[in-house]
Protein backbone atom coordinates (compact mmCIF):
# COMPACT_ATOMS: atom_id res chain seq x y z
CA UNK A 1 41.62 -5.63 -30.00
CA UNK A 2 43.71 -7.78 -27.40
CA UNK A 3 44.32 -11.17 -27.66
CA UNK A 4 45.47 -13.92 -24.79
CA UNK A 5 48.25 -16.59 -25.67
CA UNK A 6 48.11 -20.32 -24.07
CA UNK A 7 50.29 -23.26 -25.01
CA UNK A 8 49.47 -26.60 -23.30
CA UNK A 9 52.23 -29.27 -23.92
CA UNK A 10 50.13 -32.60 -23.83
CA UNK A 11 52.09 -35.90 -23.89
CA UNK A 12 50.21 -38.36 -21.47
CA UNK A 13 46.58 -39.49 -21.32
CA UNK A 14 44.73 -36.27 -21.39
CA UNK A 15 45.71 -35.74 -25.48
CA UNK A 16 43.92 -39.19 -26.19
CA UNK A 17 40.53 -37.58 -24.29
CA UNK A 18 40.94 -34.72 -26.75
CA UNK A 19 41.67 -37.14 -29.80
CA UNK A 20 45.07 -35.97 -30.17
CA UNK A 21 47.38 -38.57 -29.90
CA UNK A 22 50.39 -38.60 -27.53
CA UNK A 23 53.40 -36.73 -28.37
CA UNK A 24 50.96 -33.74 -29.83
CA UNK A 25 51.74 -30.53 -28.42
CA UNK A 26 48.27 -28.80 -28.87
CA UNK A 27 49.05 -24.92 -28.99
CA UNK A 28 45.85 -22.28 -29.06
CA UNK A 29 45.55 -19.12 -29.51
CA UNK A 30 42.98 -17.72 -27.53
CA UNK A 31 41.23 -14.38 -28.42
CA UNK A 32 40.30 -12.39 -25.54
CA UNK A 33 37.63 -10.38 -25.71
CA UNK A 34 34.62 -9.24 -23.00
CA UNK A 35 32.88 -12.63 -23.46
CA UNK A 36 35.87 -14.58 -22.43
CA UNK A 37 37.99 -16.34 -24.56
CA UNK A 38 37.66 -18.38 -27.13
CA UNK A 39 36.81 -21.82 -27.12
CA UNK A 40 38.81 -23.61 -30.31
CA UNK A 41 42.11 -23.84 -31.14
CA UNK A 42 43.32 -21.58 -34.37
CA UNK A 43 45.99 -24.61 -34.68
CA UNK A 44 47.62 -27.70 -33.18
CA UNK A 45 50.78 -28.77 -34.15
CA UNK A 46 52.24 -32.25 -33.98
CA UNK A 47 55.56 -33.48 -32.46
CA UNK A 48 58.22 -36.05 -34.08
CA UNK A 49 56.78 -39.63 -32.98
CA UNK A 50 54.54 -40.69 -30.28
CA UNK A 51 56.18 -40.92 -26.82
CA UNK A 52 58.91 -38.08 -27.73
CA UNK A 53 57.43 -35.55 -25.10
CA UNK A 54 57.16 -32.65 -27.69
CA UNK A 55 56.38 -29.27 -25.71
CA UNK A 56 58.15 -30.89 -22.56
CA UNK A 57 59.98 -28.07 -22.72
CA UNK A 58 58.04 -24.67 -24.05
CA UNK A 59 59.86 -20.67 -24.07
CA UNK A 60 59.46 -17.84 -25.84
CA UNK A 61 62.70 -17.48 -27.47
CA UNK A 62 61.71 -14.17 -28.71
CA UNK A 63 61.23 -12.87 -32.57
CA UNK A 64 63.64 -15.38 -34.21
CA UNK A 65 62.69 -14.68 -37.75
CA UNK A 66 61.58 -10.98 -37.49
CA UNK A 67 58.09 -11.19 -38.63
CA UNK A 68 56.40 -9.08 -35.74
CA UNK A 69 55.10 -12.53 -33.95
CA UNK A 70 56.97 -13.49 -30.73
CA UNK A 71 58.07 -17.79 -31.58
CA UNK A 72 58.04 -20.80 -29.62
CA UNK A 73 61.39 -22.29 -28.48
CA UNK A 74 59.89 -26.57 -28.11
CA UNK A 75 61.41 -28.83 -26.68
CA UNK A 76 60.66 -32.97 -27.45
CA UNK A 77 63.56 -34.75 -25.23
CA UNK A 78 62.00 -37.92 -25.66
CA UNK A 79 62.37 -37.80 -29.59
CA UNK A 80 64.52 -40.27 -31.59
CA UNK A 81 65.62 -39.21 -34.97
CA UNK A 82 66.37 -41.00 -37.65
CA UNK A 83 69.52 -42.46 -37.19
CA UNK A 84 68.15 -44.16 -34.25
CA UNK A 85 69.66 -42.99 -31.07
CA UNK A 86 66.89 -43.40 -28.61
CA UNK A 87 65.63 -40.61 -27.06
CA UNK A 88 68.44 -38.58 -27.97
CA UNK A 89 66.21 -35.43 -28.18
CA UNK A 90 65.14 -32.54 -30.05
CA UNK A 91 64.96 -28.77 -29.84
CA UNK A 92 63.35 -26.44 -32.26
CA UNK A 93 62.32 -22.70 -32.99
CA UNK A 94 58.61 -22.60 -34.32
CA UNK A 95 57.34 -19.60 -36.03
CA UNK A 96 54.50 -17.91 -34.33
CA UNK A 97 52.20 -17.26 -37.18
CA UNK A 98 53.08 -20.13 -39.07
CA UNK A 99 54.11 -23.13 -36.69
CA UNK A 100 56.81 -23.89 -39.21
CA UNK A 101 60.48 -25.22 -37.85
CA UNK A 102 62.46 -22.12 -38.51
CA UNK A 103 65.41 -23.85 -36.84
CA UNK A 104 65.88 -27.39 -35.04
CA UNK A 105 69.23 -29.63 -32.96
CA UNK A 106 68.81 -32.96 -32.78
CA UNK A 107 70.60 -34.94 -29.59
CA UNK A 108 73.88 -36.60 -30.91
CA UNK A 109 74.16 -39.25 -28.08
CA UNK A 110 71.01 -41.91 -27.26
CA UNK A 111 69.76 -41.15 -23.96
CA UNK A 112 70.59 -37.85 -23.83
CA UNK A 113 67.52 -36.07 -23.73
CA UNK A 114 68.45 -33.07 -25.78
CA UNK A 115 65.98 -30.20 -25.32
CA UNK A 116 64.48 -30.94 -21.88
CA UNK A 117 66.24 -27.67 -20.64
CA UNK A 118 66.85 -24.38 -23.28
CA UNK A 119 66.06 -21.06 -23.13
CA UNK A 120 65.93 -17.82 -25.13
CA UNK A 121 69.18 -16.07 -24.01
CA UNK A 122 68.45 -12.63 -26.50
CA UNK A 123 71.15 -11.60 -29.13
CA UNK A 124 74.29 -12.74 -27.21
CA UNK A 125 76.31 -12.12 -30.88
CA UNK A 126 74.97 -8.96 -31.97
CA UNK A 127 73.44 -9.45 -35.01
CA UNK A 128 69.83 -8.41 -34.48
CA UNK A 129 68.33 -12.28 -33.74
CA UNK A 130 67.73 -13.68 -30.29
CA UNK A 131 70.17 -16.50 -29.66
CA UNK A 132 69.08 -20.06 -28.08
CA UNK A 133 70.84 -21.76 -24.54
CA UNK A 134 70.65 -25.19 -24.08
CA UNK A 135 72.36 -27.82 -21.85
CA UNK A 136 73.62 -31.16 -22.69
CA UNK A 137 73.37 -32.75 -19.73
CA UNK A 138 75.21 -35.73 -20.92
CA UNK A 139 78.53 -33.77 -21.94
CA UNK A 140 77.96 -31.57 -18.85
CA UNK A 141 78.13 -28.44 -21.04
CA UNK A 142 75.98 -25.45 -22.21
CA UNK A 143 75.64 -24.50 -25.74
CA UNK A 144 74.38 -20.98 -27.35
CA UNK A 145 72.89 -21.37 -31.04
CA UNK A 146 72.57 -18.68 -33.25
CA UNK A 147 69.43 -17.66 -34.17
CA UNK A 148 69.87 -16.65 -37.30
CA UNK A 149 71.29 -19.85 -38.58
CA UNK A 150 71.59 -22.94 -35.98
CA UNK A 151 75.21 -22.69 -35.48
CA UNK A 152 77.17 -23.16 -32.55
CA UNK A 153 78.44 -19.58 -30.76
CA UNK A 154 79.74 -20.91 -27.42
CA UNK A 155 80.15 -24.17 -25.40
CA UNK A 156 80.52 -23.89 -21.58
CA UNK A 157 81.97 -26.32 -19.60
CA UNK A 158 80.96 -27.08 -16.52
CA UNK A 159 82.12 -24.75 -12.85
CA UNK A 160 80.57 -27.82 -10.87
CA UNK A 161 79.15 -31.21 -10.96
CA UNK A 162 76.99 -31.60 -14.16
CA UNK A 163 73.49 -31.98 -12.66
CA UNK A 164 73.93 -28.34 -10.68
CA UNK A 165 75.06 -26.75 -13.83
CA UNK A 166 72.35 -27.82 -16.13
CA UNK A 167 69.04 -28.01 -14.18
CA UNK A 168 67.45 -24.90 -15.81
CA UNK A 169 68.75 -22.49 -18.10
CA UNK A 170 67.25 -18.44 -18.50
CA UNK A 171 68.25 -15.00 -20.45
CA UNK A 172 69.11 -12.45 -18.20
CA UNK A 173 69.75 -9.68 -20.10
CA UNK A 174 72.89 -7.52 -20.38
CA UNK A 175 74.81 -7.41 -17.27
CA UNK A 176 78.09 -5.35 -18.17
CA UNK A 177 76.13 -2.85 -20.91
């Protein structure tokens, strides 16, 4: 049996036609089968707030918490948290065959937009769990996050002016072996 994955990120007036409201990143998993595919969602999961852009920024960030299911690296740069910093931004590693938040960065600066652009970079440390890129456009750096636990591995500063260095971030796979 083969099945078919789609992920729409829905964050403007379409979601309210659908009766989600905005900031719902509606994620379906489609069966495939000789009919077609499906037409229902198995599940739909919600962002932080309303106007946060959750699934702004979606990647497959690879088998984060080693259950056989390929996750969802989401991005919601538009999200405040708690403390308040305006759109400061969030970032977070979704299981695929839960939804849960298996791991999640929050911005640190208002403004900043944290999670617009991230990637799944593989296992840059070695120890069997894909690793997570993501720029900070307002420090003008990239950051690598572990997996396995959220922490920091490496910052990179920028080579040239910040908005050439962190327009789009991808994994590229071993390139010295």
């Amino acid at each position: 049996e083969e099945f078919a994955m789609k992920v729409f990120a829905l964050h403007s007036h379409p979601a309210r036609e659908l009766g989600l409201s905005v900031g719902t990143l509606f994620a379906a998993l489609w069966l495939c089968a000789s009919q077609g595919f499906a037409q229902s969602p198995l599940e739909t999961l919600d962002g932080p707030h309303a106007g946060a852009q959750f699934g702004g920024l979606l990647e497959d960030p690879g088998d984060v918490d080693a259950d056989g299911i390929g996750d969802l690296l989401v991005g919601a740069p538009g999200a405040t948290p708690s403390t308040g910093l305006e759109e400061a931004g969030w970032l977070g590693v979704l299981s695929g065959r839960t939804g849960a938040v298996l791991r999640e960065w929050w911005g640190q600066t208002a403004g900043e937009h944290f999670g617009a652009v991230a990637a799944g970079v593989g296992d840059v440390n070695a120890d069997g769990v894909p690793d997570i890129a993501v720029a900070r456009s307002v420090l003008g750096v990239v950051e690598v996050y572990s997996g396995a636990d959220g922490g920091l591995l490496h910052s990179f500063a920028p080579v040239q002016s910040k908005s050439s260095y962190t327009a789009s971030l991808d994994g590229v796979g071993d390139w010295n072996g």
